[in-house]
PDB file of N, CA and C in Angstrom:
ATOM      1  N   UNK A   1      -4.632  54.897 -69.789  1.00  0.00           N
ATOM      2  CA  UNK A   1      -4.941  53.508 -70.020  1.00  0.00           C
ATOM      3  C   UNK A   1      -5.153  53.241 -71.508  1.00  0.00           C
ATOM      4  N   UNK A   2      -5.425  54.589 -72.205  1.00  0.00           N
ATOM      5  CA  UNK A   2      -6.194  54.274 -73.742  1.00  0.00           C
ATOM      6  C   UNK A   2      -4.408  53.553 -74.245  1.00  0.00           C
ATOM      7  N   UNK A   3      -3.501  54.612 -74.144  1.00  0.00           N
ATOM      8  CA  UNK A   3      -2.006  54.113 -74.574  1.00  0.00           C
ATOM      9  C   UNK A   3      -1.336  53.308 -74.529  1.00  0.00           C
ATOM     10  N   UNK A   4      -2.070  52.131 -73.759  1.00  0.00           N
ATOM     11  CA  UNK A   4      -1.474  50.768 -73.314  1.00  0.00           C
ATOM     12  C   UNK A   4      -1.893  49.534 -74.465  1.00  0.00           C
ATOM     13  N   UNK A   5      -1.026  49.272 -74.601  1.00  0.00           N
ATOM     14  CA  UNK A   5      -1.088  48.030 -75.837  1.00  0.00           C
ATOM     15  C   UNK A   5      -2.435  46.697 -74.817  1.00  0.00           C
ATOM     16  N   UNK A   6      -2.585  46.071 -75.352  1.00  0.00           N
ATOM     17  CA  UNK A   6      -3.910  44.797 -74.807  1.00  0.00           C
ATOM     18  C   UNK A   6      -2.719  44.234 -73.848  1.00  0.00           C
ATOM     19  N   UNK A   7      -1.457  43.661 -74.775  1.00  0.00           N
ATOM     20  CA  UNK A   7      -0.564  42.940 -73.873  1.00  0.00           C
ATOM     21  C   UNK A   7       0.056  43.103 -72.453  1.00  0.00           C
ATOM     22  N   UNK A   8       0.407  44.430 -72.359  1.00  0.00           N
ATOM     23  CA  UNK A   8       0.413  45.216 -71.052  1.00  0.00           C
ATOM     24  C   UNK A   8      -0.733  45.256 -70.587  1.00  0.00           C
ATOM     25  N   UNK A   9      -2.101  45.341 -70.826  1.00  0.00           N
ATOM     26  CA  UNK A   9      -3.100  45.476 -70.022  1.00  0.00           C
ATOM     27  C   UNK A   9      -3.537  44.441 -69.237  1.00  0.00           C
ATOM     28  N   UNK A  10      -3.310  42.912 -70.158  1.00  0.00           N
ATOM     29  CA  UNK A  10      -3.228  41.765 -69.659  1.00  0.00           C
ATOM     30  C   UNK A  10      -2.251  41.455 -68.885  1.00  0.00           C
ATOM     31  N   UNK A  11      -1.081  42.003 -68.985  1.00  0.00           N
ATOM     32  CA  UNK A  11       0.118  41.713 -68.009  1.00  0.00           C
ATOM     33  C   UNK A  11       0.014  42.699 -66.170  1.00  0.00           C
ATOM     34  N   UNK A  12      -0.619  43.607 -66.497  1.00  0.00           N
ATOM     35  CA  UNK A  12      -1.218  44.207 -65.149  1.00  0.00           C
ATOM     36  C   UNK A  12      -2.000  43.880 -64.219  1.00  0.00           C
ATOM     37  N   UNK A  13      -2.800  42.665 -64.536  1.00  0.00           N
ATOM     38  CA  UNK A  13      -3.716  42.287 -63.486  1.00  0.00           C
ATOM     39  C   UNK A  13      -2.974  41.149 -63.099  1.00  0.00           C
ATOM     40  N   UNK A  14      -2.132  40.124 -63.621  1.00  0.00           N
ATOM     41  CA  UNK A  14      -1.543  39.720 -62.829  1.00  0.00           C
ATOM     42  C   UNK A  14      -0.275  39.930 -61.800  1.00  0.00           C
ATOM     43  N   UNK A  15       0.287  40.922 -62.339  1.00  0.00           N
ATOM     44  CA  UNK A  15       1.514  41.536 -61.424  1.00  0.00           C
ATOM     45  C   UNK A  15       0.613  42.313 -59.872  1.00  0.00           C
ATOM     46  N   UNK A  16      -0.324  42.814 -60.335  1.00  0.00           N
ATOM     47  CA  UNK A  16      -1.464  43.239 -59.166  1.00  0.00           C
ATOM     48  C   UNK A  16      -1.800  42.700 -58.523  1.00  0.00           C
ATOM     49  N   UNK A  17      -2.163  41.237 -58.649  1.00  0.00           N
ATOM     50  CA  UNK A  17      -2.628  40.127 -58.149  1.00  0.00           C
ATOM     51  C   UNK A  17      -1.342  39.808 -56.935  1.00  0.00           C
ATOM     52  N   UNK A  18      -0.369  38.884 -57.509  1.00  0.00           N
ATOM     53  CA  UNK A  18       0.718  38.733 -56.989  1.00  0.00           C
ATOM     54  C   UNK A  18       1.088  39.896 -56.106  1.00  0.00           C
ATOM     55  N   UNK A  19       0.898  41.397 -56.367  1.00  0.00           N
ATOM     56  CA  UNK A  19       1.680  42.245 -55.238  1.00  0.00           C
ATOM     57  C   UNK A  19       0.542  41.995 -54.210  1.00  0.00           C
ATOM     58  N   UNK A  20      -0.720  42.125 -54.263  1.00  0.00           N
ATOM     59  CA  UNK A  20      -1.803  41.716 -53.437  1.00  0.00           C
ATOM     60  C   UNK A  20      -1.489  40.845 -52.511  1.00  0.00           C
ATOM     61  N   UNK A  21      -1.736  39.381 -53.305  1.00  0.00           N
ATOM     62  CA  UNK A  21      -1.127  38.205 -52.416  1.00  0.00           C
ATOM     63  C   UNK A  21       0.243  38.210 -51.816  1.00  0.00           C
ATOM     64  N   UNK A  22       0.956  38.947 -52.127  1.00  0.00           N
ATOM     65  CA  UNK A  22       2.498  39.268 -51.374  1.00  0.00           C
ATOM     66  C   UNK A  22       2.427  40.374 -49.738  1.00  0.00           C
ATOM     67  N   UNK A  23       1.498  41.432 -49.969  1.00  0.00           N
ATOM     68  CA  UNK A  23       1.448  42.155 -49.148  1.00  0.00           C
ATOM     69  C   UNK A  23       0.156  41.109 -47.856  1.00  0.00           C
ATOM     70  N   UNK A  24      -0.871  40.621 -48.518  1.00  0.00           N
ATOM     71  CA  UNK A  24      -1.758  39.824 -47.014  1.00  0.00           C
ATOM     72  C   UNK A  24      -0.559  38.398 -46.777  1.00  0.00           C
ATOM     73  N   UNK A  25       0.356  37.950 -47.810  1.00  0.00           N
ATOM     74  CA  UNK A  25       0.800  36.947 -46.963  1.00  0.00           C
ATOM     75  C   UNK A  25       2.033  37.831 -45.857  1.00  0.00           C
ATOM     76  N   UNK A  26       2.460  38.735 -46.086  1.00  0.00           N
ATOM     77  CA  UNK A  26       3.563  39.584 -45.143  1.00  0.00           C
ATOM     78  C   UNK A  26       2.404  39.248 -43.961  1.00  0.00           C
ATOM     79  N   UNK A  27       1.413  40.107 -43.801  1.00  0.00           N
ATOM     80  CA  UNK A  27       0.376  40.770 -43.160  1.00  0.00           C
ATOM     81  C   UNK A  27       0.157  39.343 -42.388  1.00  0.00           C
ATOM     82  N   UNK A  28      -0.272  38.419 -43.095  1.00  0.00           N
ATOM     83  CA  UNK A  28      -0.572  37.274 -42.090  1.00  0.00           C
ATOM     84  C   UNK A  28       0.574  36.600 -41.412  1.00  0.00           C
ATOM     85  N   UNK A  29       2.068  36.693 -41.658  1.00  0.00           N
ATOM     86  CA  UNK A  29       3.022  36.005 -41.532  1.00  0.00           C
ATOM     87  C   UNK A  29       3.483  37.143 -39.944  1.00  0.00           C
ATOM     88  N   UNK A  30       3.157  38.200 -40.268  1.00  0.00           N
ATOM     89  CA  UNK A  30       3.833  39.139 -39.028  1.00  0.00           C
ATOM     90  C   UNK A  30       2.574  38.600 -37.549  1.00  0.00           C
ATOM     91  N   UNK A  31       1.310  38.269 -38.000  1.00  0.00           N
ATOM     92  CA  UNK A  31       0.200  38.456 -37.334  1.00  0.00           C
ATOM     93  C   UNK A  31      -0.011  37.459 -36.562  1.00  0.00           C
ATOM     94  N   UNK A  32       0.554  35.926 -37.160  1.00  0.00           N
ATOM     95  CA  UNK A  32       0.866  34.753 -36.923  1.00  0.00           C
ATOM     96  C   UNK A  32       1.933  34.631 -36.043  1.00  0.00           C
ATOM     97  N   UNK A  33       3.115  35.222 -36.525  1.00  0.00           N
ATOM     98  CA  UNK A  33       4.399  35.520 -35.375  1.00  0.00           C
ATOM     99  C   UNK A  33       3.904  35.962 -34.371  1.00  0.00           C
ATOM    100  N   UNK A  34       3.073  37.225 -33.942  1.00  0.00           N
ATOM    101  CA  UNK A  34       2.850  37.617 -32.760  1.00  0.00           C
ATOM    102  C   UNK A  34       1.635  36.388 -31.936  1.00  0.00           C
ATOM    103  N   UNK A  35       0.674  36.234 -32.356  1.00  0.00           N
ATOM    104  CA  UNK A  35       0.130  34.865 -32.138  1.00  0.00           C
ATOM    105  C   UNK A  35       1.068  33.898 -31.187  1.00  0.00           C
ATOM    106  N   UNK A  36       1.974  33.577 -32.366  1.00  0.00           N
ATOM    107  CA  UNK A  36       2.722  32.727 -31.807  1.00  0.00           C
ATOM    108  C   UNK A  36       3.017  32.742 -30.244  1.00  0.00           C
ATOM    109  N   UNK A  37       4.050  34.096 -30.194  1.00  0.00           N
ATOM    110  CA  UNK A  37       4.360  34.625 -29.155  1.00  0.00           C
ATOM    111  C   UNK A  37       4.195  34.985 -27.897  1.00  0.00           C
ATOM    112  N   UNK A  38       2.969  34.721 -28.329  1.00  0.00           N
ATOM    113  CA  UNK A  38       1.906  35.428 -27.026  1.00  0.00           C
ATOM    114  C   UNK A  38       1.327  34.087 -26.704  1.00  0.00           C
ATOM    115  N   UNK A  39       0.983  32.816 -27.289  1.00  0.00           N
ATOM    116  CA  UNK A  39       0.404  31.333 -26.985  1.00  0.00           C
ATOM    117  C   UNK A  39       1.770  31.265 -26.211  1.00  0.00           C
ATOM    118  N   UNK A  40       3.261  30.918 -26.524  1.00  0.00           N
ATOM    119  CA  UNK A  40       4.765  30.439 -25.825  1.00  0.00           C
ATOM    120  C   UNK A  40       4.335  31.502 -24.448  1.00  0.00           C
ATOM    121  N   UNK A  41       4.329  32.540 -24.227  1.00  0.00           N
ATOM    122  CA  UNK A  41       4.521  33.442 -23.217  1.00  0.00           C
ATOM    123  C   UNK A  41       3.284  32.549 -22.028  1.00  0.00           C
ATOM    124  N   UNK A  42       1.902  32.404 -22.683  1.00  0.00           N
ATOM    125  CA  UNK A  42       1.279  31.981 -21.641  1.00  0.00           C
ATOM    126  C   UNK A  42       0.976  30.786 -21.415  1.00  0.00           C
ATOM    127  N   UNK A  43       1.769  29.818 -21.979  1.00  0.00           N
ATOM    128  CA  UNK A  43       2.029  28.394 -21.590  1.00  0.00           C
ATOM    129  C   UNK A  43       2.913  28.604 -20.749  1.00  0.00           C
ATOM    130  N   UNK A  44       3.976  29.141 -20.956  1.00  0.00           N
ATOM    131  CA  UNK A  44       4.567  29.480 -19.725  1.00  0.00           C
ATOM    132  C   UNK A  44       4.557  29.836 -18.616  1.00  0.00           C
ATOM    133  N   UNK A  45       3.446  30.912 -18.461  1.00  0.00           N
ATOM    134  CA  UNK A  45       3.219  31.523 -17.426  1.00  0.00           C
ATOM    135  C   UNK A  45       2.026  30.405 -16.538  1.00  0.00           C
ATOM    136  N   UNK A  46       1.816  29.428 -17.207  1.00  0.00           N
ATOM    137  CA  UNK A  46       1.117  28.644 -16.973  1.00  0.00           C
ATOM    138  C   UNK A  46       1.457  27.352 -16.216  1.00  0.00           C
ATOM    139  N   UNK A  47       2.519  27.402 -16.770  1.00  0.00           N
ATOM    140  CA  UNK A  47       3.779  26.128 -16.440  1.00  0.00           C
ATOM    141  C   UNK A  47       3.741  26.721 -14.680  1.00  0.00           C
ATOM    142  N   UNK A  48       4.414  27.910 -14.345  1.00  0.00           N
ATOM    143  CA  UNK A  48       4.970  28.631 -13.742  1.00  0.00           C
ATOM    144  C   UNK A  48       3.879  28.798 -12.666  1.00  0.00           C
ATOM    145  N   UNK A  49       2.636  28.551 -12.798  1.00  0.00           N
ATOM    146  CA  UNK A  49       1.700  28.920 -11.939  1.00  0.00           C
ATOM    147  C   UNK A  49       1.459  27.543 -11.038  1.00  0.00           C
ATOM    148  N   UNK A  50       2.082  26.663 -12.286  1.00  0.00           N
ATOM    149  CA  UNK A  50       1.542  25.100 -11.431  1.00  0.00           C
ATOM    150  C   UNK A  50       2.410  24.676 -10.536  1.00  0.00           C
ATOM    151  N   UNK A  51       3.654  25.332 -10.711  1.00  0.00           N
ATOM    152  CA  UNK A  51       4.942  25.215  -9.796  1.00  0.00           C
ATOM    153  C   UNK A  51       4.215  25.727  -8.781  1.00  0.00           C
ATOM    154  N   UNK A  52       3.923  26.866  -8.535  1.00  0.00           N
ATOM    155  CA  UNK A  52       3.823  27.744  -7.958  1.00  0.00           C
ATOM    156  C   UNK A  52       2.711  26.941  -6.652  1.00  0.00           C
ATOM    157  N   UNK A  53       1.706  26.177  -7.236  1.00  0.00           N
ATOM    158  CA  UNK A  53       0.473  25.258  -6.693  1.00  0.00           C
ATOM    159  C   UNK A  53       1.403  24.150  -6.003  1.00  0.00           C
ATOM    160  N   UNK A  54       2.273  23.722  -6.464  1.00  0.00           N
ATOM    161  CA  UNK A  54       3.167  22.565  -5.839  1.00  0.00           C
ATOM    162  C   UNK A  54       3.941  22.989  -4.842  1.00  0.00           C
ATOM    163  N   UNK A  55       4.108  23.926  -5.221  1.00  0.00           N
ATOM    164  CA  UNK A  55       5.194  24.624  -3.713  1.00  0.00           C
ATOM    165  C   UNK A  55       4.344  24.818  -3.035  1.00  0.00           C
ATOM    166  N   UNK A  56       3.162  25.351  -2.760  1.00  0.00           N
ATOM    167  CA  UNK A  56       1.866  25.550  -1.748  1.00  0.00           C
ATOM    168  C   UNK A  56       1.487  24.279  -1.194  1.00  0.00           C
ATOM    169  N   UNK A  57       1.701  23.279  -1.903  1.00  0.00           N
ATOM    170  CA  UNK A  57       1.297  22.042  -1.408  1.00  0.00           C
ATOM    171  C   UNK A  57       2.351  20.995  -0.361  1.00  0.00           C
ATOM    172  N   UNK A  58       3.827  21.644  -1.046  1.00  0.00           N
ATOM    173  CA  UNK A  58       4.919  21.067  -0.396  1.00  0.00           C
ATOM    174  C   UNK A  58       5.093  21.828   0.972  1.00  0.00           C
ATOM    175  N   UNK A  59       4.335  23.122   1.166  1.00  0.00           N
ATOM    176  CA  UNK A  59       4.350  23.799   2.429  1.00  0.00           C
ATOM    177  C   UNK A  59       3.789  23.458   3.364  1.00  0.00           C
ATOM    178  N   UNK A  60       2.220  23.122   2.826  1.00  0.00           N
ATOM    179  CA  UNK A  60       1.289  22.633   3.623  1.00  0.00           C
ATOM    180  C   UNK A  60       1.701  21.413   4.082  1.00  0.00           C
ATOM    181  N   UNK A  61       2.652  20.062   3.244  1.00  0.00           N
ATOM    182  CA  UNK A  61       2.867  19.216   3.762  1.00  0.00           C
ATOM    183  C   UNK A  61       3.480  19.205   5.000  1.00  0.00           C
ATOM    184  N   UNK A  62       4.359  19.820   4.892  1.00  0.00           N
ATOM    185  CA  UNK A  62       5.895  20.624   6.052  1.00  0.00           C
ATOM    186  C   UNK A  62       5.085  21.160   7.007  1.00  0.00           C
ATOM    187  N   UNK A  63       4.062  21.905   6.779  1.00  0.00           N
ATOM    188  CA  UNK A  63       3.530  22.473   8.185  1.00  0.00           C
ATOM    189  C   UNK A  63       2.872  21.154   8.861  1.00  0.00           C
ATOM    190  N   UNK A  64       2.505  20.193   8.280  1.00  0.00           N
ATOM    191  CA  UNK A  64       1.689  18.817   8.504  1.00  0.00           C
ATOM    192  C   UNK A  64       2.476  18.148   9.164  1.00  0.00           C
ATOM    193  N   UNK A  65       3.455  17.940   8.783  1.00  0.00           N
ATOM    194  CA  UNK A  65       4.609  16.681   9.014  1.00  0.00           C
ATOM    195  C   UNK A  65       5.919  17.687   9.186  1.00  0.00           C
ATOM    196  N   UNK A  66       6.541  18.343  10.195  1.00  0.00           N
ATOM    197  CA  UNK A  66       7.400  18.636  10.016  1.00  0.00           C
ATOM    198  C   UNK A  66       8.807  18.122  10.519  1.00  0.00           C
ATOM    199  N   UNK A  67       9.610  17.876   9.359  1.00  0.00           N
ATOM    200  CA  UNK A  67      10.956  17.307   9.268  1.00  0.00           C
ATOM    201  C   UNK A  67      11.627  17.719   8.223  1.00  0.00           C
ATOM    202  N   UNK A  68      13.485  17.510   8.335  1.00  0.00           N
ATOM    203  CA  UNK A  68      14.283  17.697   6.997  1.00  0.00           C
ATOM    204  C   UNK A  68      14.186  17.785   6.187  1.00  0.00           C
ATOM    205  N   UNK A  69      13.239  16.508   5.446  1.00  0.00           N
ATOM    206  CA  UNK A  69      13.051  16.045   4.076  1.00  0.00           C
ATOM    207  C   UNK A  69      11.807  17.024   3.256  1.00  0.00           C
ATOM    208  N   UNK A  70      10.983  17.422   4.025  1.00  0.00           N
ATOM    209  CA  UNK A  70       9.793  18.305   3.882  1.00  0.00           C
ATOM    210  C   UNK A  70      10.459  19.723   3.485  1.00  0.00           C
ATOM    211  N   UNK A  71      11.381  19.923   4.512  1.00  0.00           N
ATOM    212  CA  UNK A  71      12.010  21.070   4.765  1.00  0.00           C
ATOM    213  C   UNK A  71      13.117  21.440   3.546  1.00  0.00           C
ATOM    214  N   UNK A  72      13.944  20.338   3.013  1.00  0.00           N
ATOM    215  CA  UNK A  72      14.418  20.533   2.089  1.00  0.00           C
ATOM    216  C   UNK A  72      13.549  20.639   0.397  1.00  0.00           C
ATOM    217  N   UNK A  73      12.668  19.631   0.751  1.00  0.00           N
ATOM    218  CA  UNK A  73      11.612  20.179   0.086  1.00  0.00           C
ATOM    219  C   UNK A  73      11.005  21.411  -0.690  1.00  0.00           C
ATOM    220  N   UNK A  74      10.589  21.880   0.204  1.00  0.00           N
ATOM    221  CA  UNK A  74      10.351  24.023   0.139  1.00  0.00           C
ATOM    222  C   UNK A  74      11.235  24.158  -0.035  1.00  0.00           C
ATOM    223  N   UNK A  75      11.991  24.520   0.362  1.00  0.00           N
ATOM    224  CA  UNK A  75      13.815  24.844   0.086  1.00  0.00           C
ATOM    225  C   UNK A  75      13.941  25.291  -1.767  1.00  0.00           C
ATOM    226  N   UNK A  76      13.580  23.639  -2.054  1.00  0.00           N
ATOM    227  CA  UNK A  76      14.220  23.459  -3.314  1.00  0.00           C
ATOM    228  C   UNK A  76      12.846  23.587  -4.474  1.00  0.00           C
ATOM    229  N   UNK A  77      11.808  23.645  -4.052  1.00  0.00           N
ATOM    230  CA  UNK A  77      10.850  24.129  -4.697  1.00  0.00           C
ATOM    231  C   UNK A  77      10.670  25.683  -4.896  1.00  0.00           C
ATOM    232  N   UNK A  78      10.965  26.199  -3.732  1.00  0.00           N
ATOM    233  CA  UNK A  78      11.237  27.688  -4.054  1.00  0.00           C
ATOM    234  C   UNK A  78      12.427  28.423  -4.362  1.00  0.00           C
ATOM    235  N   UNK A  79      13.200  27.607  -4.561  1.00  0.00           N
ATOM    236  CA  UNK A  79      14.521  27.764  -5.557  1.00  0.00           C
ATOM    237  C   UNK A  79      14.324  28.004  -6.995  1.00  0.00           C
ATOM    238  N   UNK A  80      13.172  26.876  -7.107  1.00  0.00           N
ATOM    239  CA  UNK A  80      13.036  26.726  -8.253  1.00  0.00           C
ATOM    240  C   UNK A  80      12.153  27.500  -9.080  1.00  0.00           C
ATOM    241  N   UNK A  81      11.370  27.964  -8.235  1.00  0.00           N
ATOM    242  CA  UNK A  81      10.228  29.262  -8.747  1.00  0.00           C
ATOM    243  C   UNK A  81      11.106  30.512  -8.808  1.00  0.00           C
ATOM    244  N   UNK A  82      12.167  30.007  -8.301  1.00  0.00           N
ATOM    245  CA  UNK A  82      12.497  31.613  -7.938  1.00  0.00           C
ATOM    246  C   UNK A  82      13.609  31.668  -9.484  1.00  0.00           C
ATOM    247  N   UNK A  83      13.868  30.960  -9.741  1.00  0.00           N
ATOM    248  CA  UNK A  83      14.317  30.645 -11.347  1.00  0.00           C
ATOM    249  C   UNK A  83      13.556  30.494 -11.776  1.00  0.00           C
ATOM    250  N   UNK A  84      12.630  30.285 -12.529  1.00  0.00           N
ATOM    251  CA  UNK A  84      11.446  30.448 -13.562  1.00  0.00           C
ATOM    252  C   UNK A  84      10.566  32.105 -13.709  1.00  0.00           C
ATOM    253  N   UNK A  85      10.478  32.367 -12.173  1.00  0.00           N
ATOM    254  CA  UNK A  85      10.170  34.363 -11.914  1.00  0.00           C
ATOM    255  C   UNK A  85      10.867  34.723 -12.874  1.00  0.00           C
ATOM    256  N   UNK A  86      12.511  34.741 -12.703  1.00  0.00           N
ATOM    257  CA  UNK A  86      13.458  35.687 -13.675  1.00  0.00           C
ATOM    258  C   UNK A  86      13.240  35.299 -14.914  1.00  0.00           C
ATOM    259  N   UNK A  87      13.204  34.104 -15.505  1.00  0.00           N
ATOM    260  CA  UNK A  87      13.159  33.280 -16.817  1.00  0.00           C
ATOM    261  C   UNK A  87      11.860  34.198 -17.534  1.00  0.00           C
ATOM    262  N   UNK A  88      10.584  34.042 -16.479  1.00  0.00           N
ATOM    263  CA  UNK A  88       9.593  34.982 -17.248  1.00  0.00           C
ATOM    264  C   UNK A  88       9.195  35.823 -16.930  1.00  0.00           C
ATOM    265  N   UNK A  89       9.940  36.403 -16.658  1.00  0.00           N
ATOM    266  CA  UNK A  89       9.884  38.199 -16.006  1.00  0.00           C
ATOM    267  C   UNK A  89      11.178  38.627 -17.086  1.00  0.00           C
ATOM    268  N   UNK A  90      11.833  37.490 -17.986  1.00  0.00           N
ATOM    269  CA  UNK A  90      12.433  38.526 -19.312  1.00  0.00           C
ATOM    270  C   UNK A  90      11.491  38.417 -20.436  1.00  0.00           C
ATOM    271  N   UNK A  91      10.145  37.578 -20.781  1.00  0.00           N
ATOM    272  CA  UNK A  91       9.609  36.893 -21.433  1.00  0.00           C
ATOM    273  C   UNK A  91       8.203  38.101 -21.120  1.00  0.00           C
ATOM    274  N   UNK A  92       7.799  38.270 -20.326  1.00  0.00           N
ATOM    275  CA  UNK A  92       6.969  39.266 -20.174  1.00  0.00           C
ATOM    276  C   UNK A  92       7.321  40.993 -19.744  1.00  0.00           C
ATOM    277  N   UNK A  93       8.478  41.200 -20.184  1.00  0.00           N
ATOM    278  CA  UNK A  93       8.652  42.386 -19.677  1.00  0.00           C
ATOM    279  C   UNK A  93       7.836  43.697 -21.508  1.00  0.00           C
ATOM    280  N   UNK A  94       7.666  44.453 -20.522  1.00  0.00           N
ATOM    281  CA  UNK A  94       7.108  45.345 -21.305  1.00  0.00           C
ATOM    282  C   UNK A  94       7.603  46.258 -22.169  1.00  0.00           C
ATOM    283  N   UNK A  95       7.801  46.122 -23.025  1.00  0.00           N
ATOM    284  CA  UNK A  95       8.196  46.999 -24.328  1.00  0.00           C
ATOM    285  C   UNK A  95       7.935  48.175 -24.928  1.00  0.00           C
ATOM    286  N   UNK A  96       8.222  49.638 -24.672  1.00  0.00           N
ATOM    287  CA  UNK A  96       7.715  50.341 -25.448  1.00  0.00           C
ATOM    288  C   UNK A  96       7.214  50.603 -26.658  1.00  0.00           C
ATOM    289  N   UNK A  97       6.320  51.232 -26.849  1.00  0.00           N
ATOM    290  CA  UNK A  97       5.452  51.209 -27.938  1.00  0.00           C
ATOM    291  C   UNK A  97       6.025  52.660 -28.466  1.00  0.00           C
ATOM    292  N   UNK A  98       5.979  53.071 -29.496  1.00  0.00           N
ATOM    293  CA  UNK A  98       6.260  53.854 -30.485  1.00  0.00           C
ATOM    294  C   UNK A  98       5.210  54.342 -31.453  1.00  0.00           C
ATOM    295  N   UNK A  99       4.467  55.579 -31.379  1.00  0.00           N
ATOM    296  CA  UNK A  99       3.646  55.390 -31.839  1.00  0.00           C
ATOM    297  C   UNK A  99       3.493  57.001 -33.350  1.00  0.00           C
TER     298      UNK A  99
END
């Protein structure tokens, strides 16, 4: 350090600085992405649960009242869960870890 001119010595704390603030904004930017990821995954799975409450309800109606329209009903409500299962069953599948 004695061999370093003032000007370089002054020029080191800010290049330090900047690699600093470069490495926590990576750090927060990767940390934030996963955040992200994981809020989308369980809105979804959330979405998916309320379907799931409506089709229970469209059953119970059908067992109440039973006819066609009821009947097509379930039908097409559990069609429709049954597309959203696969949709987030690629959205939650499990990933190996590497360690």
């Amino acid at each position: 350090m004695n061999n370093l001119s003032i000007k370089a010595k002054l020029l080191i704390i800010p290049l330090l600085l900047v690699c600093v603030f470069g490495a926590t904004y990576l750090f927060y930017a990767s940390s934030n992405t996963a955040a992200q990821n994981a809020l989308n995954r369980a809105s979804e799975a959330k979405a998916v649960e309320s379907d799931f409450l409506k089709t229970r309800i469209s059953i119970y109606q059908f067992l109440r009242k039973p006819d066609n329209t009821t009947l097509d009903k379930v039908h097409s409500n559990i069609e429709d869960n049954k597309k959203k299962i696969t949709e987030l069953k690629s959205l939650l599948s499990l990933e190996e870890l590497t360690v």
